[in-house]
N, C-alpha and C. Protein backbone atom coordinates (compact mmCIF):
# COMPACT_ATOMS: atom_id res chain seq x y z
N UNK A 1 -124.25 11.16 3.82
CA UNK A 1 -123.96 11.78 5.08
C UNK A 1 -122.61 12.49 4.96
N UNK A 2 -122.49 14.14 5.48
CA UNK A 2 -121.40 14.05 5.42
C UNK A 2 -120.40 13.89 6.46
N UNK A 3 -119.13 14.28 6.46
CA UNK A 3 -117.86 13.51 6.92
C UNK A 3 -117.55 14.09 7.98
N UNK A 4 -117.19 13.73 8.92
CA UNK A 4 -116.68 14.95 10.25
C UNK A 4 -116.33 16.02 10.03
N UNK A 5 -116.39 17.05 10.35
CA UNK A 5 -115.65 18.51 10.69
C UNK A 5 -113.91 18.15 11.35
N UNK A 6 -113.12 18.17 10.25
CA UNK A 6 -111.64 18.27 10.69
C UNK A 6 -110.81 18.94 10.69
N UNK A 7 -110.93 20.12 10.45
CA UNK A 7 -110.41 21.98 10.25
C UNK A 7 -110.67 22.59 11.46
N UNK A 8 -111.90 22.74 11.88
CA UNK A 8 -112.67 23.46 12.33
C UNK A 8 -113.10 24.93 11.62
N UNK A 9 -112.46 24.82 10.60
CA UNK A 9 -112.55 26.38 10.06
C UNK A 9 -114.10 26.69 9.45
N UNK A 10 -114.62 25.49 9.73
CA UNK A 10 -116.10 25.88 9.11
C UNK A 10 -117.04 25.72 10.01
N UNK A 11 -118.81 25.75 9.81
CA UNK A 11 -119.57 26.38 10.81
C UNK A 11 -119.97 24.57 11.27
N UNK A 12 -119.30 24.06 12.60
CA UNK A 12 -119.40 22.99 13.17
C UNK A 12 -121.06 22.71 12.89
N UNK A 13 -121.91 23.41 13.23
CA UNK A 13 -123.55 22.79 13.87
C UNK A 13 -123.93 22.71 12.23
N UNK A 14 -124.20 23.07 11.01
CA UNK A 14 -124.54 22.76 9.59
C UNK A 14 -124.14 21.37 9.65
N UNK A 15 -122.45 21.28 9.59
CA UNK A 15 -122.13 20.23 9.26
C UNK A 15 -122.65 18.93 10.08
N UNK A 16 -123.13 19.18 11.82
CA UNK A 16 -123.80 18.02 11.99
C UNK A 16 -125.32 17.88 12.01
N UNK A 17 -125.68 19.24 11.60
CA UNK A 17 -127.00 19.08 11.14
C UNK A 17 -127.15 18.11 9.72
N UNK A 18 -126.55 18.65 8.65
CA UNK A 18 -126.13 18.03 7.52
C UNK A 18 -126.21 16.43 7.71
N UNK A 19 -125.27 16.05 8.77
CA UNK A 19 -125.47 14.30 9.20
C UNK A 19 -126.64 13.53 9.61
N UNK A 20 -127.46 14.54 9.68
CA UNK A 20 -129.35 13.71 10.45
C UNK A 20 -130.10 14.22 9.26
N UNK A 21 -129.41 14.58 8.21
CA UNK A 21 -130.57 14.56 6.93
C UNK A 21 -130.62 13.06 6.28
N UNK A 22 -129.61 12.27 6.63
CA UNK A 22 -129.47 10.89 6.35
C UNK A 22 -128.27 10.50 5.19
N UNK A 23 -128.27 9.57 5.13
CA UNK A 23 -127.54 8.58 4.00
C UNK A 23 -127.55 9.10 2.23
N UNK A 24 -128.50 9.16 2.13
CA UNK A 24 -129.27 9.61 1.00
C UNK A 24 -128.72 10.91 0.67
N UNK A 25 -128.94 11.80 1.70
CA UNK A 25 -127.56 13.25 1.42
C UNK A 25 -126.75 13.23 1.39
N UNK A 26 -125.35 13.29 0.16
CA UNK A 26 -124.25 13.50 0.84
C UNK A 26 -123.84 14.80 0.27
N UNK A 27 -122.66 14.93 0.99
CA UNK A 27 -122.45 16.54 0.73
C UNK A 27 -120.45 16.14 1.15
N UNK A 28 -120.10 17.24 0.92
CA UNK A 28 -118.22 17.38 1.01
C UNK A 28 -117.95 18.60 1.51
N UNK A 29 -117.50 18.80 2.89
CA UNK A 29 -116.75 20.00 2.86
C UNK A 29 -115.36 20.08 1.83
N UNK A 30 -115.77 20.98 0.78
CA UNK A 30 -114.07 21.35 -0.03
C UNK A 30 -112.87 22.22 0.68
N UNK A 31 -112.09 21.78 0.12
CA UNK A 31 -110.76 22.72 0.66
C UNK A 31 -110.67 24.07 -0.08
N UNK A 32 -110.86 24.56 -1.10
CA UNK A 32 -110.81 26.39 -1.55
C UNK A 32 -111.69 26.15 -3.04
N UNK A 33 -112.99 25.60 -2.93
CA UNK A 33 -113.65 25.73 -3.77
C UNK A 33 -113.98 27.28 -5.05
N UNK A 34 -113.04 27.46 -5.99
CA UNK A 34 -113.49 28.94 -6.71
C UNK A 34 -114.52 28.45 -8.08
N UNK A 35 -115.73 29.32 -8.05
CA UNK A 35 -116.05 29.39 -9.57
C UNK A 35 -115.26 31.11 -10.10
N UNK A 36 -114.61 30.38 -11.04
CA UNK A 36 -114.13 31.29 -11.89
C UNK A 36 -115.08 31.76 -12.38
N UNK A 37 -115.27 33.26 -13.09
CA UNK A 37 -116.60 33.19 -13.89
C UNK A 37 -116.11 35.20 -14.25
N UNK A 38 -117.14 35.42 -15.50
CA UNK A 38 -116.66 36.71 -16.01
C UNK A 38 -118.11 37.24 -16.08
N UNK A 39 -118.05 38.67 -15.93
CA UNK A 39 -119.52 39.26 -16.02
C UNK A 39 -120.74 38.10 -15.55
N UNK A 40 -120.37 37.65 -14.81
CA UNK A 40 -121.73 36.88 -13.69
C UNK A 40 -121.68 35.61 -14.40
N UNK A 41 -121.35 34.96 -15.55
CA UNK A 41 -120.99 33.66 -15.58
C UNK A 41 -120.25 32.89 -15.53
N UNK A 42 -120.20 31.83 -15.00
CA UNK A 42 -119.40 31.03 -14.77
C UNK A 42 -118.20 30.59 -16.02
N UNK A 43 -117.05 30.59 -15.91
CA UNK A 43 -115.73 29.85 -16.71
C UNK A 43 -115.26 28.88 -16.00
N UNK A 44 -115.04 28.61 -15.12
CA UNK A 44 -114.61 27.07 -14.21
C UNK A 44 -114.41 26.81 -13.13
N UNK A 45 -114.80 25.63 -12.70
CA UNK A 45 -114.80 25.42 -11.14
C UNK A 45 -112.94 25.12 -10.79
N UNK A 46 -112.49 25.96 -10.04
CA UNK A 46 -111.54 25.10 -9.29
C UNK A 46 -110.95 24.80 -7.76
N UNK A 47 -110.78 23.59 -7.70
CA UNK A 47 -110.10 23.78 -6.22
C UNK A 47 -109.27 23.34 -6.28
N UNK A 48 -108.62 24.19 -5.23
CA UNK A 48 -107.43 24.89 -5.12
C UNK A 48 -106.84 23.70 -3.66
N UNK A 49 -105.56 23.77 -3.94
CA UNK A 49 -105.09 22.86 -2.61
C UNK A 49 -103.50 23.13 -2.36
N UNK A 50 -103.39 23.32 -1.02
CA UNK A 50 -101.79 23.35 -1.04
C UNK A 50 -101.38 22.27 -1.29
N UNK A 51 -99.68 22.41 -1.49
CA UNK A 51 -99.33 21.01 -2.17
C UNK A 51 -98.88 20.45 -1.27
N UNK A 52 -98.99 20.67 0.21
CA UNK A 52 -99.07 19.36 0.92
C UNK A 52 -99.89 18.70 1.17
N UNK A 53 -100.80 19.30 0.69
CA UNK A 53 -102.26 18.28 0.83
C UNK A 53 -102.27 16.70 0.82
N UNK A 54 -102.62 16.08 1.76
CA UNK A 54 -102.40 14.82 1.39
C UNK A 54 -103.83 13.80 1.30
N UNK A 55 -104.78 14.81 0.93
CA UNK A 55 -105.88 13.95 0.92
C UNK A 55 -106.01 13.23 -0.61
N UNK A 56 -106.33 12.04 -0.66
CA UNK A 56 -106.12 11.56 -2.15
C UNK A 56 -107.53 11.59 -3.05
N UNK A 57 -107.31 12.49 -4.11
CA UNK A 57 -108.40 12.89 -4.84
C UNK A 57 -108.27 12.06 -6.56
N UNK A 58 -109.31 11.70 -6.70
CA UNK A 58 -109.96 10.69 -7.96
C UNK A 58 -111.30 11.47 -8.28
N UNK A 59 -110.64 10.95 -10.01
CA UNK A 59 -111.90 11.70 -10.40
C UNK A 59 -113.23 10.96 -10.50
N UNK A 60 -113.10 9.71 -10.52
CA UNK A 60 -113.90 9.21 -10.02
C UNK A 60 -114.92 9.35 -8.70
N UNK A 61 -114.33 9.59 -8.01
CA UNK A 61 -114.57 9.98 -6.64
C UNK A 61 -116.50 10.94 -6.81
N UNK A 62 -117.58 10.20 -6.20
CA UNK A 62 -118.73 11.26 -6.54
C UNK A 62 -118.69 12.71 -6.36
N UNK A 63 -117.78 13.10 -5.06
CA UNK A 63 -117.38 15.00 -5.09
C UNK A 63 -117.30 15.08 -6.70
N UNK A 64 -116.34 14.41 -7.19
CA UNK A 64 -115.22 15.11 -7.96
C UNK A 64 -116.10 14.72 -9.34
N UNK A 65 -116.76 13.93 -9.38
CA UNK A 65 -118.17 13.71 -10.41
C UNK A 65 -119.13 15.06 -10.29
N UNK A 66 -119.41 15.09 -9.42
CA UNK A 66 -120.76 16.42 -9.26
C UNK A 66 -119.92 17.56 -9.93
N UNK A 67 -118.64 17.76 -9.34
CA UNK A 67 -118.14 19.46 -10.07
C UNK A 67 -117.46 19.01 -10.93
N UNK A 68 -116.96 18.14 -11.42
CA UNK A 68 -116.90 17.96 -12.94
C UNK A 68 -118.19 18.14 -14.05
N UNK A 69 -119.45 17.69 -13.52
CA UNK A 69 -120.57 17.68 -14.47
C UNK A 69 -121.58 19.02 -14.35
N UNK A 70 -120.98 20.42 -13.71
CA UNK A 70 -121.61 21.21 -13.81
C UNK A 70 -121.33 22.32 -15.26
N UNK A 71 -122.62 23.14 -15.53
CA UNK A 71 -122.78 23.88 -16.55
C UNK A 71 -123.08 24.73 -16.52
N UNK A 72 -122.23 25.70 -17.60
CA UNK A 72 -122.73 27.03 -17.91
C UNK A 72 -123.60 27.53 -17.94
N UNK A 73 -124.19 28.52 -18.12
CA UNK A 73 -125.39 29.36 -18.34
C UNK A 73 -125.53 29.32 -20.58
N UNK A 74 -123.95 29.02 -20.67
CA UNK A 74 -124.34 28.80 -22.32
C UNK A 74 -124.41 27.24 -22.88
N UNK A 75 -124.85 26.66 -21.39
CA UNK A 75 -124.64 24.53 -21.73
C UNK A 75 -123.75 23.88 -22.14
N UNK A 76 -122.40 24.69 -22.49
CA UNK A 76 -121.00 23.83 -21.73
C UNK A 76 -120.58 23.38 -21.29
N UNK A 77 -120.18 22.01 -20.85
CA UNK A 77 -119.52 22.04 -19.73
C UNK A 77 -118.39 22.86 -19.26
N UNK A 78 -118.57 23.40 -17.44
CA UNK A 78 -117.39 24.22 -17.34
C UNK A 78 -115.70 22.79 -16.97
N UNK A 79 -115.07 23.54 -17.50
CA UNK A 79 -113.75 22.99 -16.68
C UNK A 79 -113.83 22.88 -15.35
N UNK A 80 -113.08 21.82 -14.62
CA UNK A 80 -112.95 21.56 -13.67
C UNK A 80 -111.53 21.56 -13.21
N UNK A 81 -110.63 21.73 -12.49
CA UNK A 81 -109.35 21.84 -12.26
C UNK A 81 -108.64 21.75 -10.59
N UNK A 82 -108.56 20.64 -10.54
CA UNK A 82 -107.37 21.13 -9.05
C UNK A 82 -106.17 21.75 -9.04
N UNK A 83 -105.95 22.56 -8.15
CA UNK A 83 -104.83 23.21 -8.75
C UNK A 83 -104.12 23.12 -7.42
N UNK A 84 -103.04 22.97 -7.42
CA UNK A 84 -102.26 22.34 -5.80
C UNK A 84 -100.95 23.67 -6.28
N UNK A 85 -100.88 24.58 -5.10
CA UNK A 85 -99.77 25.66 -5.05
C UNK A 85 -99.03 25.93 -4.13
N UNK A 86 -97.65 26.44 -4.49
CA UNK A 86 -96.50 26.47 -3.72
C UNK A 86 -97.42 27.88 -2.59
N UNK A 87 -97.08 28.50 -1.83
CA UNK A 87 -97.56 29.78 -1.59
C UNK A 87 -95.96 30.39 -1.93
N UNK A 88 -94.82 30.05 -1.22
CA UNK A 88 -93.52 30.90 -1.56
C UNK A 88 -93.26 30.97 -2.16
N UNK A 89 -93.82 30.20 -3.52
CA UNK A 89 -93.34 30.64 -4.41
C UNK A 89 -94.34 30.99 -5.88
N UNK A 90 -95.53 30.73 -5.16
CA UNK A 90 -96.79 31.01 -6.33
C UNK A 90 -96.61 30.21 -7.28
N UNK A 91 -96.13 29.02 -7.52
CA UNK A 91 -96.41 28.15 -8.31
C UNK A 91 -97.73 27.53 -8.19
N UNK A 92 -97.97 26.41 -9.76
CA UNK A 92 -99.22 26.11 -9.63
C UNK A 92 -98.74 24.66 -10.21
N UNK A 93 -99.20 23.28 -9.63
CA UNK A 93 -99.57 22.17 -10.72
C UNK A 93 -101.33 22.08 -10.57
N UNK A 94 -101.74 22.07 -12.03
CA UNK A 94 -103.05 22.05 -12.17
C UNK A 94 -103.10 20.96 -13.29
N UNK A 95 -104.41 19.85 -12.37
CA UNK A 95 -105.07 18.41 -12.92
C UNK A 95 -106.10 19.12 -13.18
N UNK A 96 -106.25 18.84 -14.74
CA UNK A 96 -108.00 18.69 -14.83
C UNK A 96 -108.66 17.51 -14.80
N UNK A 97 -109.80 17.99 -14.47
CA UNK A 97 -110.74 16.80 -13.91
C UNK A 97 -112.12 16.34 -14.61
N UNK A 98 -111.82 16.80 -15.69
CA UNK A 98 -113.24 16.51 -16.22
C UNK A 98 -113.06 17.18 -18.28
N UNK A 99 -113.74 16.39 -19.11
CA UNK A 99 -113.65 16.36 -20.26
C UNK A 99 -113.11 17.78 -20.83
N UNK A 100 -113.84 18.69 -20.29
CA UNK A 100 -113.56 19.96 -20.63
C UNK A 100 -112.55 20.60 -20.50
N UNK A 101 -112.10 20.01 -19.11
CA UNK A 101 -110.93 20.98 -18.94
C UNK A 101 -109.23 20.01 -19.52
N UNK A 102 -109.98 18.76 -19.66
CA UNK A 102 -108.58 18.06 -20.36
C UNK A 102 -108.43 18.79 -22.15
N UNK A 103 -109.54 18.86 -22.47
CA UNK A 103 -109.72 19.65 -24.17
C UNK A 103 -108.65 21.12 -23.39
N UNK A 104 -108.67 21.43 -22.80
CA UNK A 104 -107.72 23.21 -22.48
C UNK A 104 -106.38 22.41 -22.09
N UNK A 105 -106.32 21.55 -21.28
CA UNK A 105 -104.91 20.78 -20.64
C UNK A 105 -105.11 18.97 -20.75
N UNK A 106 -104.55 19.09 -22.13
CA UNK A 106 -104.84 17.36 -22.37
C UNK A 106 -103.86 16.59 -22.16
N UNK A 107 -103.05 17.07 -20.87
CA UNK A 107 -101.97 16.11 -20.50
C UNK A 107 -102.74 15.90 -18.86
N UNK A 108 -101.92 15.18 -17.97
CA UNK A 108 -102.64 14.48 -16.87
C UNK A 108 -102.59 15.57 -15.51
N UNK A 109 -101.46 16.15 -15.62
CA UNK A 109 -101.07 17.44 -15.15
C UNK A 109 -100.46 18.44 -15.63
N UNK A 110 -100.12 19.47 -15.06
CA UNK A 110 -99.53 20.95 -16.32
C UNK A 110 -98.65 21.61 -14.52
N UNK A 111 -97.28 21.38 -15.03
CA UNK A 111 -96.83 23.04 -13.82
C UNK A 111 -96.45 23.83 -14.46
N UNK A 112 -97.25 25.11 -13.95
CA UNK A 112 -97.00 26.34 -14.61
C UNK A 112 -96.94 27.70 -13.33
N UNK A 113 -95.80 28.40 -13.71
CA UNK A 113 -95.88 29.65 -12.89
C UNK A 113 -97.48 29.77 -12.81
N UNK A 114 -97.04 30.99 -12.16
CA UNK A 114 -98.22 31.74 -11.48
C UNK A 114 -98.64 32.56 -12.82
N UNK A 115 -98.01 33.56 -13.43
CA UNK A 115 -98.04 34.05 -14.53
C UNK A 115 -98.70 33.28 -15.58
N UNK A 116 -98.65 31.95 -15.84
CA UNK A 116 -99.29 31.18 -16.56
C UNK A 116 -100.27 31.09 -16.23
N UNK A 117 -100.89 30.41 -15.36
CA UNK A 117 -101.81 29.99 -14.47
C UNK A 117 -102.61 31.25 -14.66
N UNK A 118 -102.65 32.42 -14.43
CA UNK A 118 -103.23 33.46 -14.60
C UNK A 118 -103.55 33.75 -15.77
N UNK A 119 -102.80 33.66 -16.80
CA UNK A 119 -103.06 33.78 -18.35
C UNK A 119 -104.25 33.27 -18.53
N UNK A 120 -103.88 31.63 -18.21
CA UNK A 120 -104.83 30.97 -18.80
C UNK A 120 -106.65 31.30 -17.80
N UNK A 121 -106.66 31.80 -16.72
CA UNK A 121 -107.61 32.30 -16.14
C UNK A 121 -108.50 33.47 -16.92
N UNK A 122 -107.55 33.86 -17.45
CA UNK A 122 -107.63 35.37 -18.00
C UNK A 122 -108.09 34.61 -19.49
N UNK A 123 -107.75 33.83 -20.24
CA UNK A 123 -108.28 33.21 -21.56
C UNK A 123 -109.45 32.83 -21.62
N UNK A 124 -109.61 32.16 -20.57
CA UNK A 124 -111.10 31.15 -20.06
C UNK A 124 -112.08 32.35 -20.16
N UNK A 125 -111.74 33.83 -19.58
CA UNK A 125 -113.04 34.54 -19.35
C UNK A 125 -112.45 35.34 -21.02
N UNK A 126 -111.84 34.83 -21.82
CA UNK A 126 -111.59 36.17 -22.95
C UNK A 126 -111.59 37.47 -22.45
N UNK A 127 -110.59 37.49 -22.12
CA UNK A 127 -109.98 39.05 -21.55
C UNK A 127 -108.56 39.06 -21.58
N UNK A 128 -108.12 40.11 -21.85
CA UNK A 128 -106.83 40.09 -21.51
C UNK A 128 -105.87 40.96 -20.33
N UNK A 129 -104.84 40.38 -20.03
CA UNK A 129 -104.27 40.79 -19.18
C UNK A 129 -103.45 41.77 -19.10
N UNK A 130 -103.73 42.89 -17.75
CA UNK A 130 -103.10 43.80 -18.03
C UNK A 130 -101.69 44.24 -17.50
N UNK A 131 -100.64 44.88 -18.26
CA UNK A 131 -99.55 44.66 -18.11
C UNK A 131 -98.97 44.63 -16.37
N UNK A 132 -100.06 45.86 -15.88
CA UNK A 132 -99.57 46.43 -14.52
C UNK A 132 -99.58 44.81 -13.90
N UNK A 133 -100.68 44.33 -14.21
CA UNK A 133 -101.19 42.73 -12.88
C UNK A 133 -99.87 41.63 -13.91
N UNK A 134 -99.63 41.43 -14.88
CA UNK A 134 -98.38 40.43 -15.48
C UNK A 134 -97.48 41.10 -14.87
N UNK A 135 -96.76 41.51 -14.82
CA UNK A 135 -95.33 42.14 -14.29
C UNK A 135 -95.21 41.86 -12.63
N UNK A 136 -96.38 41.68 -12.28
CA UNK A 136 -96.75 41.43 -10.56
C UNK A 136 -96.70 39.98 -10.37
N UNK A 137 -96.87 38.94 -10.98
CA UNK A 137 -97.14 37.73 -11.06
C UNK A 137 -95.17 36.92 -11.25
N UNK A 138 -95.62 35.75 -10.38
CA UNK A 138 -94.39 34.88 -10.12
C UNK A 138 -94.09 34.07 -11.39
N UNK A 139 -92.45 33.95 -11.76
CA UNK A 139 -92.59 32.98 -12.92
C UNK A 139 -91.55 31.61 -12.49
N UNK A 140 -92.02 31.49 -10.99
CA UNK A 140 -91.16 30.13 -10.60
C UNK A 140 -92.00 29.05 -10.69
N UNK A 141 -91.71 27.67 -11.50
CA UNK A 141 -92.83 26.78 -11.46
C UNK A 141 -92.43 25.81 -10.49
N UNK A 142 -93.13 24.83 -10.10
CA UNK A 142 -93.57 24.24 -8.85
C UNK A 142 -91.66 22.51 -8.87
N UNK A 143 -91.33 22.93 -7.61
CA UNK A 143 -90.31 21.69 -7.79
C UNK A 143 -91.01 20.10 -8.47
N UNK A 144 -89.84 19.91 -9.27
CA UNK A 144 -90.08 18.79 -9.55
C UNK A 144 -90.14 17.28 -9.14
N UNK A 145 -89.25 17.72 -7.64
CA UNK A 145 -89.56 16.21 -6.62
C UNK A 145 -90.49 16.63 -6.25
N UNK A 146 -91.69 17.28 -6.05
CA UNK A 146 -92.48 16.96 -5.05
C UNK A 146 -93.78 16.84 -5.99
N UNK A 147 -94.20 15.78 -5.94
CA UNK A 147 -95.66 15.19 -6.34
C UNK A 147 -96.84 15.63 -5.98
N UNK A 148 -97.33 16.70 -6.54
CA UNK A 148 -99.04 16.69 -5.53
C UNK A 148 -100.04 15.57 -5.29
C-alpha cells in the first residue's frame, strides 16, 4: 500500500486509488526520480534530494532494492545513486546504492562539485563534454559539517 500524499505536489486521487489495490501493491512516491540514459538507453537511475532532506534512506529499504536491481537494455546492471545537492551552490554528495554504481564510486559517499558530478554523467553515457556547458558548471563542493 502506498504511503500518504505529503507534498501535495503530486496527483492526490492515483495515490489513493493506489491504496485500495491492497497490501500486496506497494509503490513509493520518490522525491526527483532521473533515468539518466543516452540515445534512448538507459545509464542510471538517480534520485536526487536536497540536502535537507531528512527522510532516512537504506539500501536495504524495498524502494531502494527495486531501483537498485533494474537493467539495461544491454543486461547490466544500471547504477543507482542518491545524490543530495546544495542548490546555492550546485554541489553534489552522491551515495551509491547498488553494486554497480559502488564499482564507479567504491567509497560510501563521494562530494563532488557540480562540474564533477556532470563529468561523471557525461562518462556513464561516453560522451564528452563540451567546453561551452564545463565553463558554466559550479566547482564548490558540498560543506563538510553538514551530513546528508
Amino acid at each position: 500500500m502506498t504511503a500518504h500524499e505529503r507534498t501535495g505536489w503530486r496527483d492526490q486521487e492515483i495515490s489513493n486509488r493506489h491504496r485500495q489495490w491492497g497490501f500486496n501493491c506497494p509503490s513509493v512516491d520518490l522525491d526527483f526520480v532521473m533515468v539518466e540514459y543516452n540515445f534512448g538507453a538507459p545509464v542510471a537511475i538517480v534520485d536526487y534530494k536536497h540536502h535537507l532532506s531528512n527522510m532516512p534512506v537504506t539500501p536495504s529499504h524495498p524502494t531502494m532494492k527495486a531501483l537498485g536491481s533494474l537493467y539495461g537494455v544491454n543486461g547490466k546492471q544500471l547504477p543507482f545513486f542518491i545524490s543530495y545537492y546544495w542548490p546555492d551552490t550546485w554541489a553534489f554528495r552522491v551515495k551509491p546504492f547498488n553494486e554497480r554504481a559502488r564499482e564507479i564510486l567504491p567509497a560510501e559517499s563521494w562530494d563532488m562539485t557540480e562540474r564533477q558530478w556532470v563529468e561523471l554523467l557525461y562518462a556513464l553515457r561516453q560522451q564528452h563534454l563540451s567546453e561551452f556547458v564545463y565553463s558554466k558548471l559550479c566547482v564548490e563542493l558540498p560543506p563538510a559539517s553538514e551530513a546528508a
